[in-house]
N, C-alpha and C. Protein backbone atom coordinates (compact mmCIF):
# COMPACT_ATOMS: atom_id res chain seq x y z
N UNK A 1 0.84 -1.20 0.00
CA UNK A 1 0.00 0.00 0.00
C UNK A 1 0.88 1.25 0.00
N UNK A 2 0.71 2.15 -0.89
CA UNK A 2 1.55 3.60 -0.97
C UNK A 2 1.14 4.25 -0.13
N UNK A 3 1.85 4.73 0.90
CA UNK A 3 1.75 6.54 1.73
C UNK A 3 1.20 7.53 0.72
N UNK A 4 0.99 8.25 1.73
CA UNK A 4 -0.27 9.45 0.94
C UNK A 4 1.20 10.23 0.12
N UNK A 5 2.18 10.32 0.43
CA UNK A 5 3.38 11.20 -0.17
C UNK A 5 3.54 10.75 -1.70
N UNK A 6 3.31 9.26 -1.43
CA UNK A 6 3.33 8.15 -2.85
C UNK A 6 2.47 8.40 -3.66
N UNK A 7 1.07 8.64 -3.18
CA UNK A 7 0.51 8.71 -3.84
C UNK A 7 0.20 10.19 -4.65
N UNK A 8 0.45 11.38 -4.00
CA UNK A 8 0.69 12.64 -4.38
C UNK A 8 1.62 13.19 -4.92
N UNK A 9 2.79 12.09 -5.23
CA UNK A 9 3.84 11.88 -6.55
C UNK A 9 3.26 11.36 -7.53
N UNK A 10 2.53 9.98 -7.63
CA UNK A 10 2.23 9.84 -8.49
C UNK A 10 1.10 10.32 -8.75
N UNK A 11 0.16 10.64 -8.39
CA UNK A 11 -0.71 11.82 -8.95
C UNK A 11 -0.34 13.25 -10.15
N UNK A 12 0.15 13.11 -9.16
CA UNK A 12 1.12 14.70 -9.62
C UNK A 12 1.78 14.11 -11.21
N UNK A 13 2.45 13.01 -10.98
CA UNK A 13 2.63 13.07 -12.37
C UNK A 13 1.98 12.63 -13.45
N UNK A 14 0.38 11.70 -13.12
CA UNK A 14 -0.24 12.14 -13.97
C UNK A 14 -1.13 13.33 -14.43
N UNK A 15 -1.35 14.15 -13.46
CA UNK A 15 -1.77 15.48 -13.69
C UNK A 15 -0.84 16.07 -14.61
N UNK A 16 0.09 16.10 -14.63
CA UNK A 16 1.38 16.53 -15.43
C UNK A 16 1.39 15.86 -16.73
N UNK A 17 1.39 14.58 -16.51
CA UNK A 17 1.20 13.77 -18.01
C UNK A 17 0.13 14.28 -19.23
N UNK A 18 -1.24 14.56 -18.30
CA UNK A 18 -2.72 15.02 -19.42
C UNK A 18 -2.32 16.24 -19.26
N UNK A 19 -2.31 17.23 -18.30
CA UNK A 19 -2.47 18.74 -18.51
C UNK A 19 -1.38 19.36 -18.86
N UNK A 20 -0.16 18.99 -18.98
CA UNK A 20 1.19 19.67 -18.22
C UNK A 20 0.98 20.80 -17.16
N UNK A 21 0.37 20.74 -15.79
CA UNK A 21 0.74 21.45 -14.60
C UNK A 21 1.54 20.96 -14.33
N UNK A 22 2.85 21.56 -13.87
CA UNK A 22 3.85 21.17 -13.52
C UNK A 22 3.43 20.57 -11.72
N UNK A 23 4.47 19.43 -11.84
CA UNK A 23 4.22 18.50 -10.86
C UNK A 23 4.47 19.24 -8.90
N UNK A 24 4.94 19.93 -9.47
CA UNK A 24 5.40 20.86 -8.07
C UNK A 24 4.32 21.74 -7.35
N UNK A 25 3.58 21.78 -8.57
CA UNK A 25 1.64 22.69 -8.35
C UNK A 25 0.92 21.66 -8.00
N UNK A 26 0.87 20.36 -7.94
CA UNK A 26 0.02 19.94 -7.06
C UNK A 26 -0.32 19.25 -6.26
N UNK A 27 -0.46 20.29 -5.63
CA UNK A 27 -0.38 19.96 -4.11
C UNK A 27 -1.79 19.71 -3.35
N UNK A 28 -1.47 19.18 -1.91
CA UNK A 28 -3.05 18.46 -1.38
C UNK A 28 -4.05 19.22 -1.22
N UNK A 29 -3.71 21.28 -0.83
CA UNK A 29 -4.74 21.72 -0.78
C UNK A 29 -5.27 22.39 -2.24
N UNK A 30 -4.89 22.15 -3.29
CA UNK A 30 -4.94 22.69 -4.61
C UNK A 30 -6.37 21.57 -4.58
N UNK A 31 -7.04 22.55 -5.52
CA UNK A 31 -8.79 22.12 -6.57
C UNK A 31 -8.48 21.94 -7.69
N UNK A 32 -8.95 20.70 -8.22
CA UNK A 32 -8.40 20.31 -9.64
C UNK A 32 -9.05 21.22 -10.17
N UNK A 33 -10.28 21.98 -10.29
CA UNK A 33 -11.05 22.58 -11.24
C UNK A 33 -10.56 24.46 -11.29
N UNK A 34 -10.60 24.73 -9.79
CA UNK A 34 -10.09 26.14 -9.77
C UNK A 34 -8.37 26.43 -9.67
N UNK A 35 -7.69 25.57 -9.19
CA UNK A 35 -6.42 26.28 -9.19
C UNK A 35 -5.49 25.36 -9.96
N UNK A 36 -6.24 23.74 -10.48
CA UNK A 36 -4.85 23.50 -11.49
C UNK A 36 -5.71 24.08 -12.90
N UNK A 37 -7.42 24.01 -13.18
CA UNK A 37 -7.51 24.54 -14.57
C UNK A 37 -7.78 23.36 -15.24
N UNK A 38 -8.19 22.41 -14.23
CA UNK A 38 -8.66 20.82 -15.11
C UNK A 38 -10.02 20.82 -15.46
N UNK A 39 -10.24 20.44 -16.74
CA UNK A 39 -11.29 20.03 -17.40
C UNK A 39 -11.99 19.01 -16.69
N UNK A 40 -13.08 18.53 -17.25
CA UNK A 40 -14.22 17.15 -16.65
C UNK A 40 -13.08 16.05 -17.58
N UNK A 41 -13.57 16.47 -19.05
CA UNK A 41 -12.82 15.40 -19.99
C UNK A 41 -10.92 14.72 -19.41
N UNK A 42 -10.73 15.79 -18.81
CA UNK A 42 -9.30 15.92 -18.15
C UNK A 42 -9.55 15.22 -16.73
N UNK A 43 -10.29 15.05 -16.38
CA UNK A 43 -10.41 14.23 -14.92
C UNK A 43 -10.35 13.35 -15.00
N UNK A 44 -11.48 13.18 -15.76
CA UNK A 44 -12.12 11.17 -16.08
C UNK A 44 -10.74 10.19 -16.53
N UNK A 45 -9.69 11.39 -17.53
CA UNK A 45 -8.42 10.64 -17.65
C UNK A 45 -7.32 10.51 -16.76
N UNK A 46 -7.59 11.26 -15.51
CA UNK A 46 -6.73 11.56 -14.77
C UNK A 46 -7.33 10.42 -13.85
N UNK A 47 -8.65 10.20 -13.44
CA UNK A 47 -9.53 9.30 -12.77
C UNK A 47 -8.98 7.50 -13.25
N UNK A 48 -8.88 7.68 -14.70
CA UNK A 48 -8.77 6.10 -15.01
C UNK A 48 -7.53 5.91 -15.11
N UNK A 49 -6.46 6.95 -14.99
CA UNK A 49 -5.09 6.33 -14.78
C UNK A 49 -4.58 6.37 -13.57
N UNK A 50 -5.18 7.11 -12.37
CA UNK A 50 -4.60 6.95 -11.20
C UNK A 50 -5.60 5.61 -10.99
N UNK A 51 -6.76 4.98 -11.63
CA UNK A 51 -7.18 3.59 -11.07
C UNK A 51 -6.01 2.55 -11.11
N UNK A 52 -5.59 2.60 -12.14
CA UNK A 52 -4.72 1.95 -13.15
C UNK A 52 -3.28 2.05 -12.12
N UNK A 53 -2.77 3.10 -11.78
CA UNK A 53 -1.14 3.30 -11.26
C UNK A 53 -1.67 2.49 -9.69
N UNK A 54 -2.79 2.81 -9.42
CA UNK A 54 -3.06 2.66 -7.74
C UNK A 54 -3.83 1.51 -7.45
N UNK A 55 -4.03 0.80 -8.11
CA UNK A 55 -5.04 -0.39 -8.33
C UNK A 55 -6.14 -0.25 -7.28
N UNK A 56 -7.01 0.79 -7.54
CA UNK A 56 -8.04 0.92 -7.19
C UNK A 56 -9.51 1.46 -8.13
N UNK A 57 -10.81 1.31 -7.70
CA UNK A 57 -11.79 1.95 -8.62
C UNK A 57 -12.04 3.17 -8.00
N UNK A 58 -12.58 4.27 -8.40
CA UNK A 58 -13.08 5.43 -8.27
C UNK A 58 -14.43 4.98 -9.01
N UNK A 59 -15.57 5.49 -8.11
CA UNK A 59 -16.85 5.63 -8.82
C UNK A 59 -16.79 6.38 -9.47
N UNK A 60 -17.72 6.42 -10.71
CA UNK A 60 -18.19 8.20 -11.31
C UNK A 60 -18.43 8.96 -10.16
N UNK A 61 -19.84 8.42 -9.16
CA UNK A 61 -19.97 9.24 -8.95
C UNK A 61 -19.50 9.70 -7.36
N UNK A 62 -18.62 9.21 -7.28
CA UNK A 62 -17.22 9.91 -6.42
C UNK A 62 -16.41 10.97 -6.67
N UNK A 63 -16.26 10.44 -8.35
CA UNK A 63 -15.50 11.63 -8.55
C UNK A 63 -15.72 12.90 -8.36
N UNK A 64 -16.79 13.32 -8.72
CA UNK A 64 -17.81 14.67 -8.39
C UNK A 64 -17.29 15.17 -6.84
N UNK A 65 -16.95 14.19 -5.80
CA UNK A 65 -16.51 14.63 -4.44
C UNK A 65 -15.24 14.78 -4.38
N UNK A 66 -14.50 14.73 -4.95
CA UNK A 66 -12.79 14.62 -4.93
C UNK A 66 -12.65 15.91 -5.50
N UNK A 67 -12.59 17.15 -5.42
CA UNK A 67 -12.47 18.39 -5.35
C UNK A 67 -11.22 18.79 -5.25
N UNK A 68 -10.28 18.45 -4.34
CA UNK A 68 -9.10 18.57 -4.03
C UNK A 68 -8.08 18.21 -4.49
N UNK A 69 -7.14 17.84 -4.55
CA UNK A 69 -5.87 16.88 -4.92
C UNK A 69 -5.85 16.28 -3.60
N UNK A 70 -5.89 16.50 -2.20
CA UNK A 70 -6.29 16.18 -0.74
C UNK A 70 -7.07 14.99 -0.81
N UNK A 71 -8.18 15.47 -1.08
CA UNK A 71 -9.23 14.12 -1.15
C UNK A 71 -9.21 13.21 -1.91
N UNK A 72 -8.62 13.46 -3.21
CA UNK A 72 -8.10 12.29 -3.93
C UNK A 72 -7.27 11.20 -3.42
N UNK A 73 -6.13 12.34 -2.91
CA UNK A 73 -4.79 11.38 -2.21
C UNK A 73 -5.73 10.24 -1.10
N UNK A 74 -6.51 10.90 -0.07
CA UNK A 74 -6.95 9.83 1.07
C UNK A 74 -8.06 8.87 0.39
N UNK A 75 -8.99 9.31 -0.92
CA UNK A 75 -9.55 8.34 -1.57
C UNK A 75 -8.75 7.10 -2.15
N UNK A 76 -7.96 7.41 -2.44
CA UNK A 76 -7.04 6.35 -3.33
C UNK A 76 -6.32 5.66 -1.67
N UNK A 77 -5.85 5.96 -1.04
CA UNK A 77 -5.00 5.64 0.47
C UNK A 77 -6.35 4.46 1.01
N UNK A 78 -7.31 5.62 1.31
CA UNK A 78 -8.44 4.43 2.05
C UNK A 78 -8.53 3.71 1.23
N UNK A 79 -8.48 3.51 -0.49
CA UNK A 79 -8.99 2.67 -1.32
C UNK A 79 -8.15 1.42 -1.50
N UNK A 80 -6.81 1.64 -1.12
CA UNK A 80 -6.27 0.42 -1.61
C UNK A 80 -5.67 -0.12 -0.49
C-alpha cells in the first residue's frame, strides 16, 4: 500500500502527463477545477489512470466529491 506522499507523486505526475501542470503545483490543498484549470474530460483521464497506477476503482460518482488533490490522495490511500 503507498503513503499518501506516494501517492501525491504519483498523482502529480499524472496530472502533469494530461495537462502539463507542472508536478510541483500539485499539491493536497490545490482544486483540480479552480487552481490546477482541469477540465471534466481531463479528470475522467486523470480518474482512469490513477485507477490503473493505484489499483483501485473510483466511482463516477465519487469523482464529483474529490475536489481537491487532498481528497483524492486519502480516496485512493483508504482505497487500496
Amino acid at each position: 500500500m503507498a503513503d499518501k506522499n506516494e501517492i501525491l507523486a504519483g498523482l502529480a505526475e499524472i496530472v502533469n502527463e494530461e495537462t502539463g501542470v507542472e508536478t510541483s503545483d500539485v499539491q493536497l490543498e490545490k482544486s483540480f477545477t479552480e487552481d490546477l484549470d482541469i477540465d471534466s474530460i481531463s479528470m475522467m483521464t486523470i480518474v482512469v489512470n490513477a485507477e490503473e497506477k493505484f489499483g483501485v476503482t473510483i466511482p463516477d460518482e465519487e469523482v464529483k466529491n474529490l475536489t481537491t488533490v487532498g481528497e483524492a490522495v486519502d480516496f485512493i490511500a483508504n482505497a487500496s
